[in-house]
PDB file of N, CA and C in Angstrom:
ATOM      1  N   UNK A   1       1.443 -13.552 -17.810  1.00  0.00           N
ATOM      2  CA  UNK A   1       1.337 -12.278 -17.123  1.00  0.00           C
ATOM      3  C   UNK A   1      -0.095 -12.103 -16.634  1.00  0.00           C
ATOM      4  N   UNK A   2      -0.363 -11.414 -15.887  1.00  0.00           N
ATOM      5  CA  UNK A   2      -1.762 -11.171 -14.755  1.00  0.00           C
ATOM      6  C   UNK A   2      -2.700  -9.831 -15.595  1.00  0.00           C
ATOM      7  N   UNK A   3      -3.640 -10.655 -15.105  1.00  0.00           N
ATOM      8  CA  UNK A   3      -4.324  -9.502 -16.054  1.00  0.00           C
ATOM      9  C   UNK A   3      -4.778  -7.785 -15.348  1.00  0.00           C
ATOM     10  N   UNK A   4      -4.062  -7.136 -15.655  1.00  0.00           N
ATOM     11  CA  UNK A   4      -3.573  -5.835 -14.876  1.00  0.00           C
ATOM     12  C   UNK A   4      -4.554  -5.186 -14.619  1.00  0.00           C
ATOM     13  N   UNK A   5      -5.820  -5.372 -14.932  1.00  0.00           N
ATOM     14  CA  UNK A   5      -7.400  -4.722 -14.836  1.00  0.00           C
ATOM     15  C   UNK A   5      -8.089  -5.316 -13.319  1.00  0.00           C
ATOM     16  N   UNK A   6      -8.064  -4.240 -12.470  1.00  0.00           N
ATOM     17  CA  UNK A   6      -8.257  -4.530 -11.839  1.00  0.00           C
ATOM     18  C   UNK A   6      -9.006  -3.848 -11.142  1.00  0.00           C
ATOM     19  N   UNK A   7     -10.010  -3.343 -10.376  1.00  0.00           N
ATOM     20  CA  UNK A   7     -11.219  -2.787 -10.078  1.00  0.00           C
ATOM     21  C   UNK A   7     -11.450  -1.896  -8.841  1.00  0.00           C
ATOM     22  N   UNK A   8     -12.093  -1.259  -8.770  1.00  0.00           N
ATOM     23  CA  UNK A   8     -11.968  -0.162  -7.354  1.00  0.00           C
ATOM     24  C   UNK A   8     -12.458  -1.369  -6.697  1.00  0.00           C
ATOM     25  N   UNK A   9     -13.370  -1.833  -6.657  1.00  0.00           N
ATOM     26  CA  UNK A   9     -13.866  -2.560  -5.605  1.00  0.00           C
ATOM     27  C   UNK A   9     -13.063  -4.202  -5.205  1.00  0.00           C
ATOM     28  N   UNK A  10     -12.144  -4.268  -6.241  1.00  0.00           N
ATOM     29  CA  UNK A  10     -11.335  -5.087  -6.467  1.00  0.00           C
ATOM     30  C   UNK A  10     -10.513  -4.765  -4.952  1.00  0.00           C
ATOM     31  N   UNK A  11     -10.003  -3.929  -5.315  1.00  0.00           N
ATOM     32  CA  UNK A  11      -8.774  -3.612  -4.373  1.00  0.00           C
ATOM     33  C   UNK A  11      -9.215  -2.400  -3.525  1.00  0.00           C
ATOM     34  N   UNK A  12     -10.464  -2.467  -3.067  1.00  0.00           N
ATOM     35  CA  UNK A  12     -10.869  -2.500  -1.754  1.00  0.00           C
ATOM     36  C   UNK A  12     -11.351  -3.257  -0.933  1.00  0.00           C
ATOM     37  N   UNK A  13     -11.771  -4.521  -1.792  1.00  0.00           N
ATOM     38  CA  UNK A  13     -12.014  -5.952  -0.719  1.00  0.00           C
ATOM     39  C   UNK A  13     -10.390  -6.354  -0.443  1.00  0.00           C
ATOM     40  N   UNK A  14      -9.353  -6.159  -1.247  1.00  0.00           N
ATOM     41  CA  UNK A  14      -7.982  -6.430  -0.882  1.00  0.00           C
ATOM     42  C   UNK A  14      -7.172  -5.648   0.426  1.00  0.00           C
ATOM     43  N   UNK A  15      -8.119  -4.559   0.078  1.00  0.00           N
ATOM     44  CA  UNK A  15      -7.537  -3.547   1.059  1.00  0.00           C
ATOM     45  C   UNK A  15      -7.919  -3.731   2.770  1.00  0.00           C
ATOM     46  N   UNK A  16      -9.389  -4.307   2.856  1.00  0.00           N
ATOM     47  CA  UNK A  16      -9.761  -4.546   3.943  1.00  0.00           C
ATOM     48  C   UNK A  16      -9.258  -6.497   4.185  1.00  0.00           C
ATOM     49  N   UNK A  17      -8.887  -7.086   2.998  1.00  0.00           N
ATOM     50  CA  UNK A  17      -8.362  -8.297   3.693  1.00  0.00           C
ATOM     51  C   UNK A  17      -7.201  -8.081   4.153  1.00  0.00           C
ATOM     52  N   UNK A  18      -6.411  -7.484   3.709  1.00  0.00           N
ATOM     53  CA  UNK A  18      -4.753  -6.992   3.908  1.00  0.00           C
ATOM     54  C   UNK A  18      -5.089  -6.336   5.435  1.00  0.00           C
ATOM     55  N   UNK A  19      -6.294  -5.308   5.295  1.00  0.00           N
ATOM     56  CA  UNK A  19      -6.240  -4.570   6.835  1.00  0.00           C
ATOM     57  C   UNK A  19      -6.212  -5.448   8.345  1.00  0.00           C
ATOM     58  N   UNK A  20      -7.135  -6.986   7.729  1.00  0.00           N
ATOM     59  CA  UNK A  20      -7.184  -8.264   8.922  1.00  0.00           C
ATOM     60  C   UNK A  20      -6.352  -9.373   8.608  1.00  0.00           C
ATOM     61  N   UNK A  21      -4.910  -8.792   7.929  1.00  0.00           N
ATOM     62  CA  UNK A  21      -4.294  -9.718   7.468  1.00  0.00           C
ATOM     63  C   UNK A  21      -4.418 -11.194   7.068  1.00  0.00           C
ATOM     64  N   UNK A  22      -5.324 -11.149   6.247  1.00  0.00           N
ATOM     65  CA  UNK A  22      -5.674 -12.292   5.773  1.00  0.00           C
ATOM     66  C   UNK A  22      -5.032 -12.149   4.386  1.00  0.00           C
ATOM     67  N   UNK A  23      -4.973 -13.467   3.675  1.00  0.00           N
ATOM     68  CA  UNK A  23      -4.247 -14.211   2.353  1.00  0.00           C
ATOM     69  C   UNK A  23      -5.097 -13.662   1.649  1.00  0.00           C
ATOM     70  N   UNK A  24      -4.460 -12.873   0.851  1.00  0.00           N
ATOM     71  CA  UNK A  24      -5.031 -12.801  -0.949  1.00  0.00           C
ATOM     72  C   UNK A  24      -4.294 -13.684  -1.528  1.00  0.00           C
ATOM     73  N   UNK A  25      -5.075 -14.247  -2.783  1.00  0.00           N
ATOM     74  CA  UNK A  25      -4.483 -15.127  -3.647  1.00  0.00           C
ATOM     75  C   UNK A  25      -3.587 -14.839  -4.555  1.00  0.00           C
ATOM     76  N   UNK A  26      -2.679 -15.479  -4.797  1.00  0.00           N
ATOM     77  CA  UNK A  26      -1.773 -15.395  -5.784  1.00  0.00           C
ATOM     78  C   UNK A  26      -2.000 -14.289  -7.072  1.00  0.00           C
ATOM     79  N   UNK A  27      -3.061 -14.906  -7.641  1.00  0.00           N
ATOM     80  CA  UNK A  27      -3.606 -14.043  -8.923  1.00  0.00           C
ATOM     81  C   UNK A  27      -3.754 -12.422  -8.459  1.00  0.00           C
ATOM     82  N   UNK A  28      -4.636 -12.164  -7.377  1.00  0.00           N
ATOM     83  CA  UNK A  28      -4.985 -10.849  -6.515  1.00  0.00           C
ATOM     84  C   UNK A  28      -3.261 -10.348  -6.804  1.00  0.00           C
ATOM     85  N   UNK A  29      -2.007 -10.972  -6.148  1.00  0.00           N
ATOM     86  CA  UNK A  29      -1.401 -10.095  -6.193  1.00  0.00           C
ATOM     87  C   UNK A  29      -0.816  -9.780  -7.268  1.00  0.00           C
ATOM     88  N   UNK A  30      -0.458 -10.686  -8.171  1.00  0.00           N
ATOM     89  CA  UNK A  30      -0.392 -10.212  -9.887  1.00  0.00           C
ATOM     90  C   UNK A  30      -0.819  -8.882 -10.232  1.00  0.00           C
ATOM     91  N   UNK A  31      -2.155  -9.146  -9.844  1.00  0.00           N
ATOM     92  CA  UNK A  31      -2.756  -8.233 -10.560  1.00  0.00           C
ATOM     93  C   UNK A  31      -2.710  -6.569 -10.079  1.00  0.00           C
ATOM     94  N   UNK A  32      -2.406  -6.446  -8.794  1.00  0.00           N
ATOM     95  CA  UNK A  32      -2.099  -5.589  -8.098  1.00  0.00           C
ATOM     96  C   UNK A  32      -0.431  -5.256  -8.206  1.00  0.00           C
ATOM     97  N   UNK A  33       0.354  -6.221  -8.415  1.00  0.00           N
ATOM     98  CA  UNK A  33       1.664  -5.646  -8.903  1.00  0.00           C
ATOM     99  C   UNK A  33       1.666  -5.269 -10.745  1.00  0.00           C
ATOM    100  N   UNK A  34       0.841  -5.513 -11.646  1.00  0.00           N
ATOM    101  CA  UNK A  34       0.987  -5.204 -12.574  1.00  0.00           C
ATOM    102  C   UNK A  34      -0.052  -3.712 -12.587  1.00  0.00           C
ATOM    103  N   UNK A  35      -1.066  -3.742 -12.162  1.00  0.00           N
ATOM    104  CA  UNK A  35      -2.025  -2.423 -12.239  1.00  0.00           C
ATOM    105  C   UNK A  35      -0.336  -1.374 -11.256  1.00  0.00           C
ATOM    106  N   UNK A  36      -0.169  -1.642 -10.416  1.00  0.00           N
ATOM    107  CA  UNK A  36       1.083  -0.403  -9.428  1.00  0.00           C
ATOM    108  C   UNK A  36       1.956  -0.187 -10.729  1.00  0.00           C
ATOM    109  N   UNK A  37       2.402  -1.568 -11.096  1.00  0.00           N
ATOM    110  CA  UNK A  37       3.604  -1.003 -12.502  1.00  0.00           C
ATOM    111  C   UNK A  37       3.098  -0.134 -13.641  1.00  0.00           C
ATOM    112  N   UNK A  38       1.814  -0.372 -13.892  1.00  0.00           N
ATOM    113  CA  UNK A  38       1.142   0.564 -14.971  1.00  0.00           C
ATOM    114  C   UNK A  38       1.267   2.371 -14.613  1.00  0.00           C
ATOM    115  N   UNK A  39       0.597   2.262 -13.501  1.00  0.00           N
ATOM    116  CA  UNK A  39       0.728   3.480 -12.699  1.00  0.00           C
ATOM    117  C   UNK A  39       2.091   3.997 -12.706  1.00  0.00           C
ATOM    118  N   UNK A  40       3.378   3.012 -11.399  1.00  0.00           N
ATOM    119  CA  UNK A  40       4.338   3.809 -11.726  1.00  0.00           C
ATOM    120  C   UNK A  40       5.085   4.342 -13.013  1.00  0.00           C
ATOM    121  N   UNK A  41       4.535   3.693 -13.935  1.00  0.00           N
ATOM    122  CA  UNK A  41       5.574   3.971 -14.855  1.00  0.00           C
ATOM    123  C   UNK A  41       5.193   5.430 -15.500  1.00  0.00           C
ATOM    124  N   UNK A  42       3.593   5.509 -15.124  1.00  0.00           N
ATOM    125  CA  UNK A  42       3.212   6.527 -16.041  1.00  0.00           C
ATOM    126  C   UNK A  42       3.532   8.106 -15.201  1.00  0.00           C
ATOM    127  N   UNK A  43       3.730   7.983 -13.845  1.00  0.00           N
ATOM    128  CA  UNK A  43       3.852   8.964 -12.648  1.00  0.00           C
ATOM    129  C   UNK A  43       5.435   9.493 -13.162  1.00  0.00           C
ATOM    130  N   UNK A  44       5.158  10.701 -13.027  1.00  0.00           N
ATOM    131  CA  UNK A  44       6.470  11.688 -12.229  1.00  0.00           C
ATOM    132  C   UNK A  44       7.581  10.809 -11.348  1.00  0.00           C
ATOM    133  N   UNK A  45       8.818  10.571 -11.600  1.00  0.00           N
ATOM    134  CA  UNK A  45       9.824  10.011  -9.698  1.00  0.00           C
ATOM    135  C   UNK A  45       9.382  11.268  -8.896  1.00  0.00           C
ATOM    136  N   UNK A  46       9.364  12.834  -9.372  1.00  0.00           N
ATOM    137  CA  UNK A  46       8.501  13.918  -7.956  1.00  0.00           C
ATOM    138  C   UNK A  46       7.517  14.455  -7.995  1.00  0.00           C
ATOM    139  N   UNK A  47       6.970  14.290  -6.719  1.00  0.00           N
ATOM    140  CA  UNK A  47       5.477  14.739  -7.125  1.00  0.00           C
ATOM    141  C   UNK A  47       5.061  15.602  -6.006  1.00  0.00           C
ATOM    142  N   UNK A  48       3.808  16.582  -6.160  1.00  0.00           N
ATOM    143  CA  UNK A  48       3.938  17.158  -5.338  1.00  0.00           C
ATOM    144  C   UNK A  48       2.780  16.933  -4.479  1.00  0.00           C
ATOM    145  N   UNK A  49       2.804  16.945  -3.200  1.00  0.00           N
ATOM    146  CA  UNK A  49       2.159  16.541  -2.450  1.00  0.00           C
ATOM    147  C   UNK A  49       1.129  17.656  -1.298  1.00  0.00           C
ATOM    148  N   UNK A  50       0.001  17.205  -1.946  1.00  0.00           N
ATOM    149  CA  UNK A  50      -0.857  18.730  -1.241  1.00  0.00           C
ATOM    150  C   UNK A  50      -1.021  18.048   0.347  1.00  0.00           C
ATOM    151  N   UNK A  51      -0.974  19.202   1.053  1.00  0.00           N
ATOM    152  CA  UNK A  51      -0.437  19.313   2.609  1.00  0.00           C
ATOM    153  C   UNK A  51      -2.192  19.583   3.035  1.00  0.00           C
ATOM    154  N   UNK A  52      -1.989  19.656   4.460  1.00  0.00           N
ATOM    155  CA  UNK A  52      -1.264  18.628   5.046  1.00  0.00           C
ATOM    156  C   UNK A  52      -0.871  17.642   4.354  1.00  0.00           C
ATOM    157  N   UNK A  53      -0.235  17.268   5.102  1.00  0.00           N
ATOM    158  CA  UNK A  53       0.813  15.564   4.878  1.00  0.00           C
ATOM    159  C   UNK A  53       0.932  14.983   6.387  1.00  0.00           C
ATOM    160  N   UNK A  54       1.343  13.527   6.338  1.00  0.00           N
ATOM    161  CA  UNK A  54       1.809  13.025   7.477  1.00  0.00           C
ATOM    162  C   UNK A  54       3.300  12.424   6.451  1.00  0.00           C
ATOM    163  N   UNK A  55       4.163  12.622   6.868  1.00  0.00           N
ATOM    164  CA  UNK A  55       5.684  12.099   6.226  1.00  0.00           C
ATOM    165  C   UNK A  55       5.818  10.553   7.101  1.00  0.00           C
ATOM    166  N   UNK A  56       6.191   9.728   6.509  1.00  0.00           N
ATOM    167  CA  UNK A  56       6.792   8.487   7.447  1.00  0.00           C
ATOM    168  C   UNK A  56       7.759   7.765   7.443  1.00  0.00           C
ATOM    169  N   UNK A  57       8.659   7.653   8.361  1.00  0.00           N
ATOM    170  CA  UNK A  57      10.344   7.164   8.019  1.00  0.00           C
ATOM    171  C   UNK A  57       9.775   5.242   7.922  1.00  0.00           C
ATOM    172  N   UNK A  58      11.130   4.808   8.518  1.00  0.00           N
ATOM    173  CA  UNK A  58      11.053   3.475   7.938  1.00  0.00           C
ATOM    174  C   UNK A  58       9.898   2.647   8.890  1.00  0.00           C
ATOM    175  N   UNK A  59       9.252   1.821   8.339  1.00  0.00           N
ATOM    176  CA  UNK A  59       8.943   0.831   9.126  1.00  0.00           C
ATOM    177  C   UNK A  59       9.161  -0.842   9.439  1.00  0.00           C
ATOM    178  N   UNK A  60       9.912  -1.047   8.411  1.00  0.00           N
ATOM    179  CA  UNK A  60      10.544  -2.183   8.310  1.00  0.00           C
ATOM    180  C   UNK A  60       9.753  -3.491   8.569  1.00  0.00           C
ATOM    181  N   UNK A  61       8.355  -3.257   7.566  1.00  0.00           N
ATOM    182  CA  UNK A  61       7.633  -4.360   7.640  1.00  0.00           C
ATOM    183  C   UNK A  61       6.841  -4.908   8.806  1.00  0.00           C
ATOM    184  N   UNK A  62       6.794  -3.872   9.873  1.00  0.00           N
ATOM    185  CA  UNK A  62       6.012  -3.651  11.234  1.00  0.00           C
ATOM    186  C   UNK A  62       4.594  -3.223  10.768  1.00  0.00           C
ATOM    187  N   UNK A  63       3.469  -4.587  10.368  1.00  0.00           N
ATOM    188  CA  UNK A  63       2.846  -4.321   9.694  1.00  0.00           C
ATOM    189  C   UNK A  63       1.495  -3.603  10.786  1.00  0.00           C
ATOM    190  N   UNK A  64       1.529  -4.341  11.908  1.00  0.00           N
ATOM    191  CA  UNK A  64       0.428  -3.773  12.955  1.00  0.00           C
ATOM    192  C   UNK A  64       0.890  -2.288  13.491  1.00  0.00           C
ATOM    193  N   UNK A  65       1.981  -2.222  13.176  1.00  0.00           N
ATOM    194  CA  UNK A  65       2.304  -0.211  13.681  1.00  0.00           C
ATOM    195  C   UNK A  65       2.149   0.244  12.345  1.00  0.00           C
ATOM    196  N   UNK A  66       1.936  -0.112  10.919  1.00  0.00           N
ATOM    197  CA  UNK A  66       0.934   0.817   9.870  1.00  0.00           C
ATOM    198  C   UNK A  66      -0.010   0.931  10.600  1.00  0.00           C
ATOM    199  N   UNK A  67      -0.777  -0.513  10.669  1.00  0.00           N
ATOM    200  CA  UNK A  67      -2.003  -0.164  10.893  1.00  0.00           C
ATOM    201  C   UNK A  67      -2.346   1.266  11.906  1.00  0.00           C
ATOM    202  N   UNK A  68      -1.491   0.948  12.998  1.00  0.00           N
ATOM    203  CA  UNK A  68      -2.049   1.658  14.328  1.00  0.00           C
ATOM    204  C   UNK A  68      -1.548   3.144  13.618  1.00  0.00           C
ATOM    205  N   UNK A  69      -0.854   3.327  12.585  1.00  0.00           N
ATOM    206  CA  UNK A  69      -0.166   4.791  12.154  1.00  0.00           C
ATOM    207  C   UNK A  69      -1.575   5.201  11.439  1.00  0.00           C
ATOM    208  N   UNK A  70      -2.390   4.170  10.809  1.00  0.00           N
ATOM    209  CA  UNK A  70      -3.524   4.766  10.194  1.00  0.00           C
ATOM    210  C   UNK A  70      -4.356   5.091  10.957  1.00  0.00           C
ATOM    211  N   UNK A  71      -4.476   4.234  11.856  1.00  0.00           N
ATOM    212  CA  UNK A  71      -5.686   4.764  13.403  1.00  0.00           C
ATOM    213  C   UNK A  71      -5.128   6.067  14.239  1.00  0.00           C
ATOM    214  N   UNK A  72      -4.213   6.240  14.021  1.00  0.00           N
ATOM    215  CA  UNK A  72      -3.870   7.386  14.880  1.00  0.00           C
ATOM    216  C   UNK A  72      -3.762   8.993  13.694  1.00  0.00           C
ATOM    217  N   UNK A  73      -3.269   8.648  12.334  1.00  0.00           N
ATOM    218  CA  UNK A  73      -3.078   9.753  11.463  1.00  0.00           C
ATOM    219  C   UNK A  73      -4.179   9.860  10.815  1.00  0.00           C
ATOM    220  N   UNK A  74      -4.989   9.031  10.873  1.00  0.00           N
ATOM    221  CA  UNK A  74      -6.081   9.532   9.213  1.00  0.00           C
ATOM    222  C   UNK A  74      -5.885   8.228   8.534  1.00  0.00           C
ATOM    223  N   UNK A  75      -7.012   7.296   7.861  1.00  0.00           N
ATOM    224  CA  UNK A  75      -7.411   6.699   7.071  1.00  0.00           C
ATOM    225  C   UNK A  75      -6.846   7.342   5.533  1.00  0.00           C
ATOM    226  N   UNK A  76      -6.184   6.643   4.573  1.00  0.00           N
ATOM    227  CA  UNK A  76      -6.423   6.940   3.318  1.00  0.00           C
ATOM    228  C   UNK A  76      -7.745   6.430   2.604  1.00  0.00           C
ATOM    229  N   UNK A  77      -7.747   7.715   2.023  1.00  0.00           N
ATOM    230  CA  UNK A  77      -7.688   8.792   1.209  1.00  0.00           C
ATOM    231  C   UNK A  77      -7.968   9.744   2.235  1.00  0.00           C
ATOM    232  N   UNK A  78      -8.563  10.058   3.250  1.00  0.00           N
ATOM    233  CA  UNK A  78      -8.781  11.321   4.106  1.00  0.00           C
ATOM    234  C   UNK A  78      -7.393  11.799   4.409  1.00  0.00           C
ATOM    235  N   UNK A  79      -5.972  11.023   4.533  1.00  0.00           N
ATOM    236  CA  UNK A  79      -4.855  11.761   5.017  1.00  0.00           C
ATOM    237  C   UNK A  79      -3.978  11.341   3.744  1.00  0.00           C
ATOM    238  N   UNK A  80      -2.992  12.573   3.162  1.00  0.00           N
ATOM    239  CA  UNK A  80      -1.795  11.752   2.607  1.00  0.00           C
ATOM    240  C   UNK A  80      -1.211  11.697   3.187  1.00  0.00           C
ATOM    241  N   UNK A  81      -0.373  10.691   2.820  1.00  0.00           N
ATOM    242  CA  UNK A  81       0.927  10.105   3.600  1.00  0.00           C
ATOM    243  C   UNK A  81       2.027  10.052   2.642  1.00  0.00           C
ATOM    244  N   UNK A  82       3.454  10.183   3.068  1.00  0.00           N
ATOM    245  CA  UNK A  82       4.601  10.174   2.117  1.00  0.00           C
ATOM    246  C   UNK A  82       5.165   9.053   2.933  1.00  0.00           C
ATOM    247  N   UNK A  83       5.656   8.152   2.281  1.00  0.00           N
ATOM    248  CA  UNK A  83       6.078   6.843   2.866  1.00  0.00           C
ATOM    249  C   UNK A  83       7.693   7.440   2.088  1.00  0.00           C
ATOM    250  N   UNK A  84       9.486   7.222   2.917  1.00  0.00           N
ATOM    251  CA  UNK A  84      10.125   7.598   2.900  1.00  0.00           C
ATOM    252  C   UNK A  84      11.073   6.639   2.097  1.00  0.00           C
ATOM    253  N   UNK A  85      10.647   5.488   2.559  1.00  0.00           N
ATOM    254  CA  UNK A  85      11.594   3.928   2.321  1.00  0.00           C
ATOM    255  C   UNK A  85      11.182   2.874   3.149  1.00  0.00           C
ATOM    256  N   UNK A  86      12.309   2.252   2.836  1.00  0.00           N
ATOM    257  CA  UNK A  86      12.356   1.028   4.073  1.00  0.00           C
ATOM    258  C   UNK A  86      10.893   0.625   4.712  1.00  0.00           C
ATOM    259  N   UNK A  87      10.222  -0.255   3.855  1.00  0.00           N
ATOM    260  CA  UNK A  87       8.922  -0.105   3.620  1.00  0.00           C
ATOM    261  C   UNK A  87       8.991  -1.276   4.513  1.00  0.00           C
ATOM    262  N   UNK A  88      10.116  -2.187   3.890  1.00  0.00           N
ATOM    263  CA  UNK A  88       9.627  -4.218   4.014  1.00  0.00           C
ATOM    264  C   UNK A  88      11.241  -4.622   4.574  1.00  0.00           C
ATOM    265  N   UNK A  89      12.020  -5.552   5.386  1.00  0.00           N
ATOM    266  CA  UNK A  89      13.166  -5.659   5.273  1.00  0.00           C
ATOM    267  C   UNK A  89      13.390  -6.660   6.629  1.00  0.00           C
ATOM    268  N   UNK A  90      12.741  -6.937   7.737  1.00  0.00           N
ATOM    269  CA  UNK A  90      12.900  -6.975   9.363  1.00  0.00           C
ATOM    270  C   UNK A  90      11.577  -7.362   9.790  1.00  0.00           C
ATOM    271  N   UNK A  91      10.411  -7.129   9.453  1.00  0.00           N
ATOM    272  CA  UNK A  91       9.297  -7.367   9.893  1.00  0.00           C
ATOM    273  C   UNK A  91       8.780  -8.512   9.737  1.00  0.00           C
ATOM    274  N   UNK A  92       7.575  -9.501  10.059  1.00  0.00           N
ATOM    275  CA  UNK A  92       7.653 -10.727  10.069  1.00  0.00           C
ATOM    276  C   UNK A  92       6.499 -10.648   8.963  1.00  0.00           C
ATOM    277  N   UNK A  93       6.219  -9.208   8.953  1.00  0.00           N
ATOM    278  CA  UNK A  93       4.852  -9.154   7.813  1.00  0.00           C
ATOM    279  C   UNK A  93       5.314  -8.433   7.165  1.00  0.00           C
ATOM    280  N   UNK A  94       6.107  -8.763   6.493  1.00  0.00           N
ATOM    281  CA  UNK A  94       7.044  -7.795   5.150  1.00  0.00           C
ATOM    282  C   UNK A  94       6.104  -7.519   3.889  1.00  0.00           C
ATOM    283  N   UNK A  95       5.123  -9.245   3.320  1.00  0.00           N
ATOM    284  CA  UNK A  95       4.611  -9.004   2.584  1.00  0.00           C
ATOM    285  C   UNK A  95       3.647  -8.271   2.387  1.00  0.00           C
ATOM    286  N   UNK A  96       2.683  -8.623   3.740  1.00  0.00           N
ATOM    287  CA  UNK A  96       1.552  -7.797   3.827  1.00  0.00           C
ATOM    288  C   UNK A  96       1.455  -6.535   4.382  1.00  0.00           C
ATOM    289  N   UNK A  97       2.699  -5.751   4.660  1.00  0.00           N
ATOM    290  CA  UNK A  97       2.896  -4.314   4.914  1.00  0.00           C
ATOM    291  C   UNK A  97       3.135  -3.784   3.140  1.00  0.00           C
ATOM    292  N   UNK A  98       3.576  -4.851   2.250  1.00  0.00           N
ATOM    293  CA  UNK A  98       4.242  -4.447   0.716  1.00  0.00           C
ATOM    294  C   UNK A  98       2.661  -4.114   0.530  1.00  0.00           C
ATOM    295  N   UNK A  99       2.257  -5.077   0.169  1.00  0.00           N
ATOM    296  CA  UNK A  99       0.932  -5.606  -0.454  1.00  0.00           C
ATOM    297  C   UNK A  99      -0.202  -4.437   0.173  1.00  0.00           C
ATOM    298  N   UNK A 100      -0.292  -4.193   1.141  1.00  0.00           N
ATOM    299  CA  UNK A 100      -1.132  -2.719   1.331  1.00  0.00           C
ATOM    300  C   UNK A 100      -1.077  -1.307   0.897  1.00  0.00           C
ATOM    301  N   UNK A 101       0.468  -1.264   1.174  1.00  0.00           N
ATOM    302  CA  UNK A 101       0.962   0.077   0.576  1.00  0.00           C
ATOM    303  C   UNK A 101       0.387  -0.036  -0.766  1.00  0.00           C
ATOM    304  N   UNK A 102       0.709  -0.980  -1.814  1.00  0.00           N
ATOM    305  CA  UNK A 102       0.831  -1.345  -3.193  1.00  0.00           C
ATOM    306  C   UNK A 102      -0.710  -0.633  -3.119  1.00  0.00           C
ATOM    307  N   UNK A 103      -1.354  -1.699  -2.467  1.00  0.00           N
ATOM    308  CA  UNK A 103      -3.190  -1.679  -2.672  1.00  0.00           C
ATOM    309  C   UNK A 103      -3.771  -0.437  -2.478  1.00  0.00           C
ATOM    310  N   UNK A 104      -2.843   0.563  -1.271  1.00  0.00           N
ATOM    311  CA  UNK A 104      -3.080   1.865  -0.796  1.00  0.00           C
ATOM    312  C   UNK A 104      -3.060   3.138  -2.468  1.00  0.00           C
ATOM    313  N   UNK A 105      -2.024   2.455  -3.089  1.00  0.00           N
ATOM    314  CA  UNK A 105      -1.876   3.123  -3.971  1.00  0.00           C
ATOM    315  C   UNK A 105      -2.521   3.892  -5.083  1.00  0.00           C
TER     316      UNK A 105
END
């Protein structure tokens, strides 16, 4: 198992490789799917979400229309965003639309 400690600055160099879609390594994503599982498990399934908000339906792994949704709505942490579903499924960058959200997290 990956060692789930993983660092602000950790997964903000992830965040800006993911942003120029470049490869994180294997381990990187371990560790970023075990730090998200720590988190979700400890979170609410509802939560409430201080507004503004930007809401967002599916994107289906259309990883350059995140991007352009962040250039046009607000950068996180300056905007929340409620992501709806249908995150990954059709897109040719399924992983690295997963793998940001995750990192966004």
């Amino acid at each position: 198992m990956a060692d789930a400690h993983v660092s602000s600055r950790d997964v903000d160099e992830h965040i800006s490789s993911l942003k120029q879609c470049k490869i994180i390594s294997e381990d990187a994503v371990k560790a970023l799917c075990e730090k998200a599982k720590e988190i979700l498990m400890e979170e609410s399934n509802v939560h409430h979400v201080p507004i503004p908000a930007v809401v967002v339906g599916d994107i289906h792994g259309q990883f350059y229309d995140l991007l352009e949704l962040f250039d046009v709505g607000g950068q996180v942490p300056s905007v929340n965003y409620v992501f709806m579903g249908d995150f990954v499924d059709r897109g040719y960058y399924s992983v690295e639309t997963f793998l940001l959200l995750l990192a966004l997290k």
